[in-house]
PDB file of N, CA and C in Angstrom:
ATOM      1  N   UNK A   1       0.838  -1.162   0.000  1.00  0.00           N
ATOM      2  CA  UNK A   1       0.000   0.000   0.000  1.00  0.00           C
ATOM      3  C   UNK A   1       0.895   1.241   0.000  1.00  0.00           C
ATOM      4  N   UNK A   2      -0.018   2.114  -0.726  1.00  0.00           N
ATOM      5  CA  UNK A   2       1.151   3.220  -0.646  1.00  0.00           C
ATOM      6  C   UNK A   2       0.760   4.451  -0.036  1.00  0.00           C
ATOM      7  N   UNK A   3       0.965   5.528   0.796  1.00  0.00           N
ATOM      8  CA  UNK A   3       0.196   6.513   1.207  1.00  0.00           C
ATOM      9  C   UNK A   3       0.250   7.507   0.283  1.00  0.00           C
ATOM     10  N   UNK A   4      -0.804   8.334   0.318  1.00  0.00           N
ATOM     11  CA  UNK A   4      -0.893   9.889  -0.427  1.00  0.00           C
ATOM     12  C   UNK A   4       0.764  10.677   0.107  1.00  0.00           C
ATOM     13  N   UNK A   5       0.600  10.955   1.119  1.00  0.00           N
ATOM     14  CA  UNK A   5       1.957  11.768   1.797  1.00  0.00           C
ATOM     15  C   UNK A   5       3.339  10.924   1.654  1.00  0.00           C
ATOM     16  N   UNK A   6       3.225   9.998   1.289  1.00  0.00           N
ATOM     17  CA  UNK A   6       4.620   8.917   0.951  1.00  0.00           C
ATOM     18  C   UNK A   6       5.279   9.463  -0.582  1.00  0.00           C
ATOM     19  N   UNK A   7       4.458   9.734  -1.172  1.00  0.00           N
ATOM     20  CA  UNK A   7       4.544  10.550  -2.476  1.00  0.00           C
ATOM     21  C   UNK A   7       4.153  11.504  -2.939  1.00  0.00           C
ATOM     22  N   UNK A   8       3.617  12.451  -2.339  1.00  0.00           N
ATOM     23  CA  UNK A   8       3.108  13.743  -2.519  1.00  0.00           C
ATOM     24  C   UNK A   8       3.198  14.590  -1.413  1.00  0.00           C
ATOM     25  N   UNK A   9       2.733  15.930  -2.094  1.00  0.00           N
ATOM     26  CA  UNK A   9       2.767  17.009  -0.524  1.00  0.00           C
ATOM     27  C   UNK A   9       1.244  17.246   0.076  1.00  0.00           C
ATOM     28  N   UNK A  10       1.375  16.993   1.144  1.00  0.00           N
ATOM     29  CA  UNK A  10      -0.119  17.180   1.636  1.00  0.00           C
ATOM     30  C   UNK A  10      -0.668  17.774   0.578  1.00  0.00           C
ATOM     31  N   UNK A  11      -0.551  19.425   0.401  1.00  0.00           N
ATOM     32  CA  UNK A  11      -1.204  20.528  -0.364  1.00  0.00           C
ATOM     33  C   UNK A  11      -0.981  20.056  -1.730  1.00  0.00           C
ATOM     34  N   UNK A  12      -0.987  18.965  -2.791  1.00  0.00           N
ATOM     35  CA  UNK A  12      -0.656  18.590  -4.138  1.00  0.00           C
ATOM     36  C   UNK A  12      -2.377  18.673  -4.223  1.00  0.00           C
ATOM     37  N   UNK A  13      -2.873  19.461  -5.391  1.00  0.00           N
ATOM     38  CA  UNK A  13      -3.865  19.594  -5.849  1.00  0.00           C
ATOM     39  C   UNK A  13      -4.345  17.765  -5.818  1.00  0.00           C
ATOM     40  N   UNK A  14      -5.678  17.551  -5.782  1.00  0.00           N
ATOM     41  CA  UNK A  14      -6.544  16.285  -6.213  1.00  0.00           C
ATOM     42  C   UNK A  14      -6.207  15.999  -7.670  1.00  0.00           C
ATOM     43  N   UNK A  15      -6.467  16.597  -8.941  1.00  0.00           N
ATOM     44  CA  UNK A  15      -6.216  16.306  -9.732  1.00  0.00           C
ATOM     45  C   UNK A  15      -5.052  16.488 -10.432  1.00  0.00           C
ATOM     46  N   UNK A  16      -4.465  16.703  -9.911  1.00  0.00           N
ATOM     47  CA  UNK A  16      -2.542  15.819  -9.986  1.00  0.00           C
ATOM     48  C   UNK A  16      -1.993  14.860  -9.749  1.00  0.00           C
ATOM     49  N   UNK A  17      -2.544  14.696  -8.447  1.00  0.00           N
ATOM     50  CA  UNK A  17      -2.311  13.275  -7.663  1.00  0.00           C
ATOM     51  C   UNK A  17      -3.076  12.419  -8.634  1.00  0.00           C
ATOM     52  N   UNK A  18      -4.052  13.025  -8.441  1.00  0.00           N
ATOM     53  CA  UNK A  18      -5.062  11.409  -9.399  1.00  0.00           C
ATOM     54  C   UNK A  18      -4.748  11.198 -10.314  1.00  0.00           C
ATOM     55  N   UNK A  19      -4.046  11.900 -11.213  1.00  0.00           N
ATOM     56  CA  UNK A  19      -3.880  11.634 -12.906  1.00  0.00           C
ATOM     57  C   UNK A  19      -2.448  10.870 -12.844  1.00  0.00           C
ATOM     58  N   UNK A  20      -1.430  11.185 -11.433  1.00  0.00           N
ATOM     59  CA  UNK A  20      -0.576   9.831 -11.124  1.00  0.00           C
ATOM     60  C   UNK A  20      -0.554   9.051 -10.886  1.00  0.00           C
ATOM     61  N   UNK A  21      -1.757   8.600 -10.113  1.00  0.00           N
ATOM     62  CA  UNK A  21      -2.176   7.506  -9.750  1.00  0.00           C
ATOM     63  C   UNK A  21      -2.983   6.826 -10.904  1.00  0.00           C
ATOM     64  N   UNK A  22      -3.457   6.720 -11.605  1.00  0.00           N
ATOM     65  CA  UNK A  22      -4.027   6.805 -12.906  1.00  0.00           C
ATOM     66  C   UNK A  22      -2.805   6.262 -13.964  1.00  0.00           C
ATOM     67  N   UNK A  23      -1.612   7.175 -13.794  1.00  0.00           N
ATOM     68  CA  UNK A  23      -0.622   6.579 -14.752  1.00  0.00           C
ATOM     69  C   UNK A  23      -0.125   5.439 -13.987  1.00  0.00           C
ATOM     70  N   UNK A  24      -0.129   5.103 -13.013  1.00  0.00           N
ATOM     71  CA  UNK A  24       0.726   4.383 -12.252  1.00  0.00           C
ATOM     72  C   UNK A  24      -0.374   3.198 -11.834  1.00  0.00           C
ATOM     73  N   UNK A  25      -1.781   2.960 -12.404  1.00  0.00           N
ATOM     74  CA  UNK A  25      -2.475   1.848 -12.385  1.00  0.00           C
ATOM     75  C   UNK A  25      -3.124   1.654 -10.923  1.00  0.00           C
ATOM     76  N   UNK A  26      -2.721   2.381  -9.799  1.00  0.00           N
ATOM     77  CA  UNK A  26      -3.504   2.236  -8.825  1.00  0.00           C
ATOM     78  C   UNK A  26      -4.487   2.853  -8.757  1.00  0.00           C
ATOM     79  N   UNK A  27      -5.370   1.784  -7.091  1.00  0.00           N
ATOM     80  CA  UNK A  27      -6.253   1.720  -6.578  1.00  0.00           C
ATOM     81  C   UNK A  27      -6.674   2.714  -5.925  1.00  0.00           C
ATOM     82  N   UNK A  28      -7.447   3.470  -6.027  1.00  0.00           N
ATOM     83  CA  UNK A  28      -7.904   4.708  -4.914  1.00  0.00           C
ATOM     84  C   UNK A  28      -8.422   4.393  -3.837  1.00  0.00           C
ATOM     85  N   UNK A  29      -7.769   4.769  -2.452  1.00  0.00           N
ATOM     86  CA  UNK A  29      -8.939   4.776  -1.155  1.00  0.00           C
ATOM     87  C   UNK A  29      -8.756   5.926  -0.616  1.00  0.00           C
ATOM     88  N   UNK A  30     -10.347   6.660  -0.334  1.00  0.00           N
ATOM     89  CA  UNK A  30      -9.779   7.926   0.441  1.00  0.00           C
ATOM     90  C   UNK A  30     -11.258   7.940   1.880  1.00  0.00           C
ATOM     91  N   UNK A  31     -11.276   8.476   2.624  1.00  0.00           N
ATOM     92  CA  UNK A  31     -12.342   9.318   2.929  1.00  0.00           C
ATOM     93  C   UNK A  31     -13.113  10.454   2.565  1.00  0.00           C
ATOM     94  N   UNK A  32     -12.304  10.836   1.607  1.00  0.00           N
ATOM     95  CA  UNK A  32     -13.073  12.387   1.217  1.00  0.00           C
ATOM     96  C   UNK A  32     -14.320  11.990   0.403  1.00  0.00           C
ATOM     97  N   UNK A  33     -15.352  11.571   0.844  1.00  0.00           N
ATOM     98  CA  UNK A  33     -16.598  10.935  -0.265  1.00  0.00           C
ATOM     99  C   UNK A  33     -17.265  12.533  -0.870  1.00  0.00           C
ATOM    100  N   UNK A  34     -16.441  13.502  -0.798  1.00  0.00           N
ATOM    101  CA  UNK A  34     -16.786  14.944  -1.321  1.00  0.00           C
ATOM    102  C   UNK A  34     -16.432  14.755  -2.606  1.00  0.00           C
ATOM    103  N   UNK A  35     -15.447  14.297  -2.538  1.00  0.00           N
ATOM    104  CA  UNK A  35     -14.389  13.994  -4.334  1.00  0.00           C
ATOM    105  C   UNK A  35     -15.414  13.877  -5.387  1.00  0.00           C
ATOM    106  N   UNK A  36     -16.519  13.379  -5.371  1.00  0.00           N
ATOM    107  CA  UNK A  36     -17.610  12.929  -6.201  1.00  0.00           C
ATOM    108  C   UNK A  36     -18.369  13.805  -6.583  1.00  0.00           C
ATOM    109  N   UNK A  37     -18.388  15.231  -6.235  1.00  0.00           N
ATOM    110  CA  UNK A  37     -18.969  16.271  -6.249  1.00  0.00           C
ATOM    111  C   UNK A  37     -17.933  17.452  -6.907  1.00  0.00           C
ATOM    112  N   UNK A  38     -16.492  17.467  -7.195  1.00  0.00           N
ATOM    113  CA  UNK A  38     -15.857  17.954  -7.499  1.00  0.00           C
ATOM    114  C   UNK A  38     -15.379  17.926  -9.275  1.00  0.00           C
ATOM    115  N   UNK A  39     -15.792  18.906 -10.274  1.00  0.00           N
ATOM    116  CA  UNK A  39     -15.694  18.767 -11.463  1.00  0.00           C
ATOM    117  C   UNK A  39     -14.260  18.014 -11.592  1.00  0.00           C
ATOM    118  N   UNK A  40     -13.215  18.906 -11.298  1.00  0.00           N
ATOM    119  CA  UNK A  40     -11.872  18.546 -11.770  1.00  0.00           C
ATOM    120  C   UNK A  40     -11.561  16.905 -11.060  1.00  0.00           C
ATOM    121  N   UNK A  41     -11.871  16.691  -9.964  1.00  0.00           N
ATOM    122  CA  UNK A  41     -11.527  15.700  -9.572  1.00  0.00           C
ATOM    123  C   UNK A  41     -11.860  14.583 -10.321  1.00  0.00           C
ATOM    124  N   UNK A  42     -13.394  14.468 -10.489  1.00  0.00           N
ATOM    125  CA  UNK A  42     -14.118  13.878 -11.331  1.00  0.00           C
ATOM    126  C   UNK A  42     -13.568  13.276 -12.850  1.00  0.00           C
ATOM    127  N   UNK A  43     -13.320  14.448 -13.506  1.00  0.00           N
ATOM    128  CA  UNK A  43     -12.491  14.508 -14.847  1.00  0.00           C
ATOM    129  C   UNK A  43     -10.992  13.491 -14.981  1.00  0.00           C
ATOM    130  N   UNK A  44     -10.260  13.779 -13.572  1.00  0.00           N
ATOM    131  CA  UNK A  44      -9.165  13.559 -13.649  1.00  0.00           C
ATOM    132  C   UNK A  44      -9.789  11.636 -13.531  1.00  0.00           C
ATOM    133  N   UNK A  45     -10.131  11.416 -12.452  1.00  0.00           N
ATOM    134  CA  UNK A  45     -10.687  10.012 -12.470  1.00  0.00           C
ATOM    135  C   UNK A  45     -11.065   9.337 -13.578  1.00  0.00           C
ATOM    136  N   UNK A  46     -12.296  10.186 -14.529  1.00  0.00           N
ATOM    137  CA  UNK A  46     -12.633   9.396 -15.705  1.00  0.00           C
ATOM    138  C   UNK A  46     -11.327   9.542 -16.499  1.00  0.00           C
ATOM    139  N   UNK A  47     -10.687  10.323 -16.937  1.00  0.00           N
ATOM    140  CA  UNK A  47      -9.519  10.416 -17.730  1.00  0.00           C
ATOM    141  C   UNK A  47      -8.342   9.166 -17.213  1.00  0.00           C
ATOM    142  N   UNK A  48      -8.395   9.042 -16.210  1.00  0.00           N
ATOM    143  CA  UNK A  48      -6.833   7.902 -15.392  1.00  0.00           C
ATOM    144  C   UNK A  48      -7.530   6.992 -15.651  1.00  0.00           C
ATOM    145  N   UNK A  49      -8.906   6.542 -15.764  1.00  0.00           N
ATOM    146  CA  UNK A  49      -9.603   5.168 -15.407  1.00  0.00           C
ATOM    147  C   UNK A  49      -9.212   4.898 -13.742  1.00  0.00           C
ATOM    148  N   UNK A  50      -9.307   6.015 -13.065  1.00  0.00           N
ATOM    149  CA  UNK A  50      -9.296   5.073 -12.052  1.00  0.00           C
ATOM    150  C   UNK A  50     -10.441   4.375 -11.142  1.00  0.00           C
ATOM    151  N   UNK A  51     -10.103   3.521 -10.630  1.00  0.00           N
ATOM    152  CA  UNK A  51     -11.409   2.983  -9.678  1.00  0.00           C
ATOM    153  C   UNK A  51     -10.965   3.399  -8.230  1.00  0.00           C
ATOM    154  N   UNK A  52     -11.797   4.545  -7.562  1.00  0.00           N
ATOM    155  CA  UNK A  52     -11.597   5.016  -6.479  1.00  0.00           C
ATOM    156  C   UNK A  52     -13.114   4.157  -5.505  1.00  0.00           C
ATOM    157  N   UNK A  53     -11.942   3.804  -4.145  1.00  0.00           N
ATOM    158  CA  UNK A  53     -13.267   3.501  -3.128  1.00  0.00           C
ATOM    159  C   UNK A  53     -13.240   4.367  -2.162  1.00  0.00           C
ATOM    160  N   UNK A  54     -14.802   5.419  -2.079  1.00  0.00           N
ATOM    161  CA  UNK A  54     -14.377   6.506  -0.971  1.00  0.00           C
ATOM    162  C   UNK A  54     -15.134   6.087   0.374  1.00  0.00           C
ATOM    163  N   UNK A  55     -14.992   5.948   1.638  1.00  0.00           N
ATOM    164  CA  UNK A  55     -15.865   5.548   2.821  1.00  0.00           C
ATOM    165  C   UNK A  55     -17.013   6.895   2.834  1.00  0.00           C
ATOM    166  N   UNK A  56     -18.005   6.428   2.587  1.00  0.00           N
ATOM    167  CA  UNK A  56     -19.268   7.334   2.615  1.00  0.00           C
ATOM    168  C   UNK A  56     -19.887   6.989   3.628  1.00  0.00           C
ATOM    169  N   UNK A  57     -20.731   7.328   4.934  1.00  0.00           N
ATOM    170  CA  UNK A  57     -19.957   8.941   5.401  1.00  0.00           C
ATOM    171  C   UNK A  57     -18.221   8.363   6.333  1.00  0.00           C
ATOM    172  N   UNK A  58     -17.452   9.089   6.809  1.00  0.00           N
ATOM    173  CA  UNK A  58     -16.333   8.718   7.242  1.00  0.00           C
ATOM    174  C   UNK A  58     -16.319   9.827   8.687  1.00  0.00           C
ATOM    175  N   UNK A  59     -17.281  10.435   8.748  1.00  0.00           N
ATOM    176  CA  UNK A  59     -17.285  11.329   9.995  1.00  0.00           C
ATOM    177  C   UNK A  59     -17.276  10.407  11.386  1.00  0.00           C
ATOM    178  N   UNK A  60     -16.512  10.455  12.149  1.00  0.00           N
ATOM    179  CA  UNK A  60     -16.511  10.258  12.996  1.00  0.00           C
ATOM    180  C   UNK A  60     -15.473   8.833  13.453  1.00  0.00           C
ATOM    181  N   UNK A  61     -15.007   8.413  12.377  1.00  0.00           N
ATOM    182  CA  UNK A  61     -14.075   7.193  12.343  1.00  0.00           C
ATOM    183  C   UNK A  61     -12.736   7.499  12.413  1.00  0.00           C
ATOM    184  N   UNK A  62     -12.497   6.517  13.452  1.00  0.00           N
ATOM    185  CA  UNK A  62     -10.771   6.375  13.504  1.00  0.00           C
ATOM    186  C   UNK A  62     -10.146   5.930  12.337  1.00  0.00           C
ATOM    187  N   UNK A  63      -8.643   6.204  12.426  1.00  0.00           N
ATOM    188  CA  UNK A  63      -7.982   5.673  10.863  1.00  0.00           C
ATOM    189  C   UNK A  63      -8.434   3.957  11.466  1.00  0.00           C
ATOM    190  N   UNK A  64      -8.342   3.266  12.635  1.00  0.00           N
ATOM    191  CA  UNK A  64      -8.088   1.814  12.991  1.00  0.00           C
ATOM    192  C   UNK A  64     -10.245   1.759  12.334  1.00  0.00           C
ATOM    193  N   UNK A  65     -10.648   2.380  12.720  1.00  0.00           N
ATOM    194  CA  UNK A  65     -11.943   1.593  12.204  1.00  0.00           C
ATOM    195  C   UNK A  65     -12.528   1.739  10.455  1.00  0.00           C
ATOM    196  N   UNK A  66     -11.535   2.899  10.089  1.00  0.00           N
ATOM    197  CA  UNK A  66     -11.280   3.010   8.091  1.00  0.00           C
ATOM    198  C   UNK A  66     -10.665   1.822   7.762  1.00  0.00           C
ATOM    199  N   UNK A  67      -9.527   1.397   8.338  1.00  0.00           N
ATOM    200  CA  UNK A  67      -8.992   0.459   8.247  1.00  0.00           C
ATOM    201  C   UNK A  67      -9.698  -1.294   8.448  1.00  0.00           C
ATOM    202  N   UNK A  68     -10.881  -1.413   9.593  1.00  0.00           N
ATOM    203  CA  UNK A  68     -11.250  -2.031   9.577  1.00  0.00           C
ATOM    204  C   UNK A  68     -12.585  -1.998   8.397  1.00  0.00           C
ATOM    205  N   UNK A  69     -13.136  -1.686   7.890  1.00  0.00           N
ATOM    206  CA  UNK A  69     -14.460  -1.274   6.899  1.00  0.00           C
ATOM    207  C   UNK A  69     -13.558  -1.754   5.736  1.00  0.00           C
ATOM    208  N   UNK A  70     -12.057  -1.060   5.255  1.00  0.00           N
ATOM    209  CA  UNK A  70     -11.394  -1.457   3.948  1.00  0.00           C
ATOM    210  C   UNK A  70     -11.188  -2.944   3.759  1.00  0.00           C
ATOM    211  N   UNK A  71     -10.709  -3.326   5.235  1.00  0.00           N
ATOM    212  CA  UNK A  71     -10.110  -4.673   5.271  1.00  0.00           C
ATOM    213  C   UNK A  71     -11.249  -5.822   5.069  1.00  0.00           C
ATOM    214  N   UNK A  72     -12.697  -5.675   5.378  1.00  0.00           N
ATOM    215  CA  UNK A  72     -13.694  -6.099   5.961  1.00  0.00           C
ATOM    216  C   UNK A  72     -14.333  -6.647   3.989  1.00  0.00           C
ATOM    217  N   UNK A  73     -14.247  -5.822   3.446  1.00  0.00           N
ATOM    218  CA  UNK A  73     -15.026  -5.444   2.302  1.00  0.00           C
ATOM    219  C   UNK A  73     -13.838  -5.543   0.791  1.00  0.00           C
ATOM    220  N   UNK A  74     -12.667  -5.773   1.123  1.00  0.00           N
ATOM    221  CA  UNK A  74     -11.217  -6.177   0.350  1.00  0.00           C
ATOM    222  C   UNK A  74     -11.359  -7.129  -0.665  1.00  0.00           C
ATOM    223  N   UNK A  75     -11.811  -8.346  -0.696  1.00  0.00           N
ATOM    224  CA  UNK A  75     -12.184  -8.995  -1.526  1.00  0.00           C
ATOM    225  C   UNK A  75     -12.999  -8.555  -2.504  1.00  0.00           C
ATOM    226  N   UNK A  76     -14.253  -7.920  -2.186  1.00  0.00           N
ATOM    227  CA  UNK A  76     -15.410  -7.370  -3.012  1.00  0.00           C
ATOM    228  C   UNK A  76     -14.657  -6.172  -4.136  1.00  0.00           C
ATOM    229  N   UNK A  77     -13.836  -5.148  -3.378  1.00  0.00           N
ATOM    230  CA  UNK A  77     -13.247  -4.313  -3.787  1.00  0.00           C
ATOM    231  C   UNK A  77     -12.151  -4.553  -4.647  1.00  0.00           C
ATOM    232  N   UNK A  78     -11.684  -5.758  -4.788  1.00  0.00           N
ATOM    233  CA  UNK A  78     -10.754  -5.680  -5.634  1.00  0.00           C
ATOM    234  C   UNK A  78     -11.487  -6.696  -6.860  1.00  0.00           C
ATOM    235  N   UNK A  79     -12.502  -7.600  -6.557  1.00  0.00           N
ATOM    236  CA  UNK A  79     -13.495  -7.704  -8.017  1.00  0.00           C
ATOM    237  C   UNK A  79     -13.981  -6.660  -8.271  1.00  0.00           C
ATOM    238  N   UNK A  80     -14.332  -5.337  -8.415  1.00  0.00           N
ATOM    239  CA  UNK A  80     -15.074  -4.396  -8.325  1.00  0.00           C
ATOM    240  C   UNK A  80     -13.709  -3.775  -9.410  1.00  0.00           C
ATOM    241  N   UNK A  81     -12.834  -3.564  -8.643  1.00  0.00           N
ATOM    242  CA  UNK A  81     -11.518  -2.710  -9.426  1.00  0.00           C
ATOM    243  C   UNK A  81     -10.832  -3.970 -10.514  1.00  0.00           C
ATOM    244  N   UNK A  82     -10.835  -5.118 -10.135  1.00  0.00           N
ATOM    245  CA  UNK A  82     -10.727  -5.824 -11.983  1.00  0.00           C
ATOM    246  C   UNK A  82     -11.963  -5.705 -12.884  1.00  0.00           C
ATOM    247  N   UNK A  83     -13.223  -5.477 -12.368  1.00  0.00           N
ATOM    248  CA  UNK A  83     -13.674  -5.482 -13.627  1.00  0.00           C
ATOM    249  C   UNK A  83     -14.153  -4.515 -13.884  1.00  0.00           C
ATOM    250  N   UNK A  84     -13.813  -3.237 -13.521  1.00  0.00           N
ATOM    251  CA  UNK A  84     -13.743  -1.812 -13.685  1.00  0.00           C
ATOM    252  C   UNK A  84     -12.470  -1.415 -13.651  1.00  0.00           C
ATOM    253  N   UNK A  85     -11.778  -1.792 -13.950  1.00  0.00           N
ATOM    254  CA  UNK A  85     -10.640  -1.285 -14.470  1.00  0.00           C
ATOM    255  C   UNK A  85      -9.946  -0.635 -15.650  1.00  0.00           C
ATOM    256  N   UNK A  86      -9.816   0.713 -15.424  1.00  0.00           N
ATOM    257  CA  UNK A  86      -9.551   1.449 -16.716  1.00  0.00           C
ATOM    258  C   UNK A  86     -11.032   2.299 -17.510  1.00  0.00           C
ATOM    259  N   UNK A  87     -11.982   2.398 -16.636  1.00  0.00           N
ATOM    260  CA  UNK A  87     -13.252   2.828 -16.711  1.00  0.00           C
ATOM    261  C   UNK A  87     -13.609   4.323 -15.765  1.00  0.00           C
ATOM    262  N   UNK A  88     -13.158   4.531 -14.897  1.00  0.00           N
ATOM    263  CA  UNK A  88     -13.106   5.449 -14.062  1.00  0.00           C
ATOM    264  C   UNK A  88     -14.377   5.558 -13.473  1.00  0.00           C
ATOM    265  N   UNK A  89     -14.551   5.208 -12.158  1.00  0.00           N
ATOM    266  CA  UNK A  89     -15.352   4.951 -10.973  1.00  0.00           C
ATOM    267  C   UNK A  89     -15.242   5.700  -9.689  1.00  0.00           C
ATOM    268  N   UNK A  90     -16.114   6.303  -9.021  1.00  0.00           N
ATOM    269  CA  UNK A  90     -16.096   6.235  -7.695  1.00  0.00           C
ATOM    270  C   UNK A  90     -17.129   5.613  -6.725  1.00  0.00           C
ATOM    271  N   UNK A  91     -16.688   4.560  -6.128  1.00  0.00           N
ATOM    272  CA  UNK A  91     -17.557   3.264  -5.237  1.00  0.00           C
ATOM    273  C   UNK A  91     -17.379   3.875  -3.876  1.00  0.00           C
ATOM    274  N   UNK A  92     -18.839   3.824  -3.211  1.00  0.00           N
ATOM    275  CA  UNK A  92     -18.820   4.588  -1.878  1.00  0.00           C
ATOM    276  C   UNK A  92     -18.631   3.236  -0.809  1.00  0.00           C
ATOM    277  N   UNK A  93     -18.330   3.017   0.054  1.00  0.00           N
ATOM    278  CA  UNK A  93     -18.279   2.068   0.675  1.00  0.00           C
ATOM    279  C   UNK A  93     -18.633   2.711   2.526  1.00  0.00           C
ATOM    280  N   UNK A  94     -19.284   1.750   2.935  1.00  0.00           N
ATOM    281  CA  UNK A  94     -20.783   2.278   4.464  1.00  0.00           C
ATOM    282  C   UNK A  94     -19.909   1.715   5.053  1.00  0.00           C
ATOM    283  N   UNK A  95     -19.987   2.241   6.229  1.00  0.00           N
ATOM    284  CA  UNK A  95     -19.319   1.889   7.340  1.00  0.00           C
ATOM    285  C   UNK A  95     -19.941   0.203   7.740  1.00  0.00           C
ATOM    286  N   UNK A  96     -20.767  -0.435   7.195  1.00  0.00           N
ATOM    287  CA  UNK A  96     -21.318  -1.503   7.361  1.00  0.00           C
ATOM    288  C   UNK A  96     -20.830  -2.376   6.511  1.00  0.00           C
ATOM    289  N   UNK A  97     -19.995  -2.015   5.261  1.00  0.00           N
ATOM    290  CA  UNK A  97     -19.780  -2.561   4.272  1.00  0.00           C
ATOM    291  C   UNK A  97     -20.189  -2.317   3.098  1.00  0.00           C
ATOM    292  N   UNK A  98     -21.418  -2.044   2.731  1.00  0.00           N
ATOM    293  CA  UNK A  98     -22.025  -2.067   1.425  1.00  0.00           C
ATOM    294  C   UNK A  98     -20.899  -1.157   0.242  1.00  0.00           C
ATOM    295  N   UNK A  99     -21.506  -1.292  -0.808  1.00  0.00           N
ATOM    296  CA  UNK A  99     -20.581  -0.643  -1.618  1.00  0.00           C
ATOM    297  C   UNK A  99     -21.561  -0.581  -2.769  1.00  0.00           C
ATOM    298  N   UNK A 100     -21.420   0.887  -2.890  1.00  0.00           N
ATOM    299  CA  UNK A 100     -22.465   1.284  -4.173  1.00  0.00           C
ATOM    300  C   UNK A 100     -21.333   2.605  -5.080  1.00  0.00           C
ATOM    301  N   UNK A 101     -22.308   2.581  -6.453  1.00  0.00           N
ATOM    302  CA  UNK A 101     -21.749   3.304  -7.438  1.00  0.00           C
ATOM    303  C   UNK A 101     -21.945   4.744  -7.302  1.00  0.00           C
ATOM    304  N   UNK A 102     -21.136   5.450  -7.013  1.00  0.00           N
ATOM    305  CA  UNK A 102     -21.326   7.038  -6.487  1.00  0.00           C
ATOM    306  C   UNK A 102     -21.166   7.576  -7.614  1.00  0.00           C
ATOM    307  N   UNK A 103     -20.098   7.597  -8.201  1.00  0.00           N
ATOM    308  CA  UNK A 103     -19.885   8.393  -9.555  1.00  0.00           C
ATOM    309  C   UNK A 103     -19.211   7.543 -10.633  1.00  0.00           C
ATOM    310  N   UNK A 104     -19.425   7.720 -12.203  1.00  0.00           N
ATOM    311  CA  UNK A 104     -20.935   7.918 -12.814  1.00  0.00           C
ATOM    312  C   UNK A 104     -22.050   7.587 -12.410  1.00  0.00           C
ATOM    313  N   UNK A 105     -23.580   8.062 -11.978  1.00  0.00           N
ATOM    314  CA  UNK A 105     -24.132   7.726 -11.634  1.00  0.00           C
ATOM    315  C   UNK A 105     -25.183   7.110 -13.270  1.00  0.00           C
TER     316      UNK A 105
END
């Protein structure tokens, strides 16, 4: 796994990062389930193909219980990102697990 801040600067615009991540074939996980509402962000996603999973809502969670919801729901998520792959997605994923199609709707 790789972190955002392992390779970028906190302050690196969204759609910079994403269009590297995009060249570089990875997986998106974030909390920001705002991203889906953001033109440029949006753009940059469909353009990378990437398949982003954002935790919808994420208020109030520890990184240890993000961590548990990702880990919980891992399998699903990575059939989800092979066969959307190179399509550009954002999959909301519930603190319960579920996982639905946020953007394109």
């Amino acid at each position: 796994m790789i972190a955002h801040d392992d390779v970028f600067d906190q302050d690196t615009d969204d759609d910079v990062w994403l269009a590297e991540a995009g060249r570089c074939g990875w997986i998106v996980l974030t909390r920001d389930d705002r991203i889906r509402y953001r033109p440029a962000e949006q753009q940059a996603i469909l353009d990378a193909g990437i398949v982003c999973f954002c935790l919808h809502p994420s208020k109030g969670m520890t990184g240890e219980d993000m961590a548990g919801v990702f880990a919980a729901v891992l399998p699903r998520m990575l059939a989800i990102a092979l066969r959307r792959r190179g399509t550009g997605c954002i999959i909301g994923v519930s603190r319960t697990g579920r996982l639905r199609q946020l953007y394109p709707r």
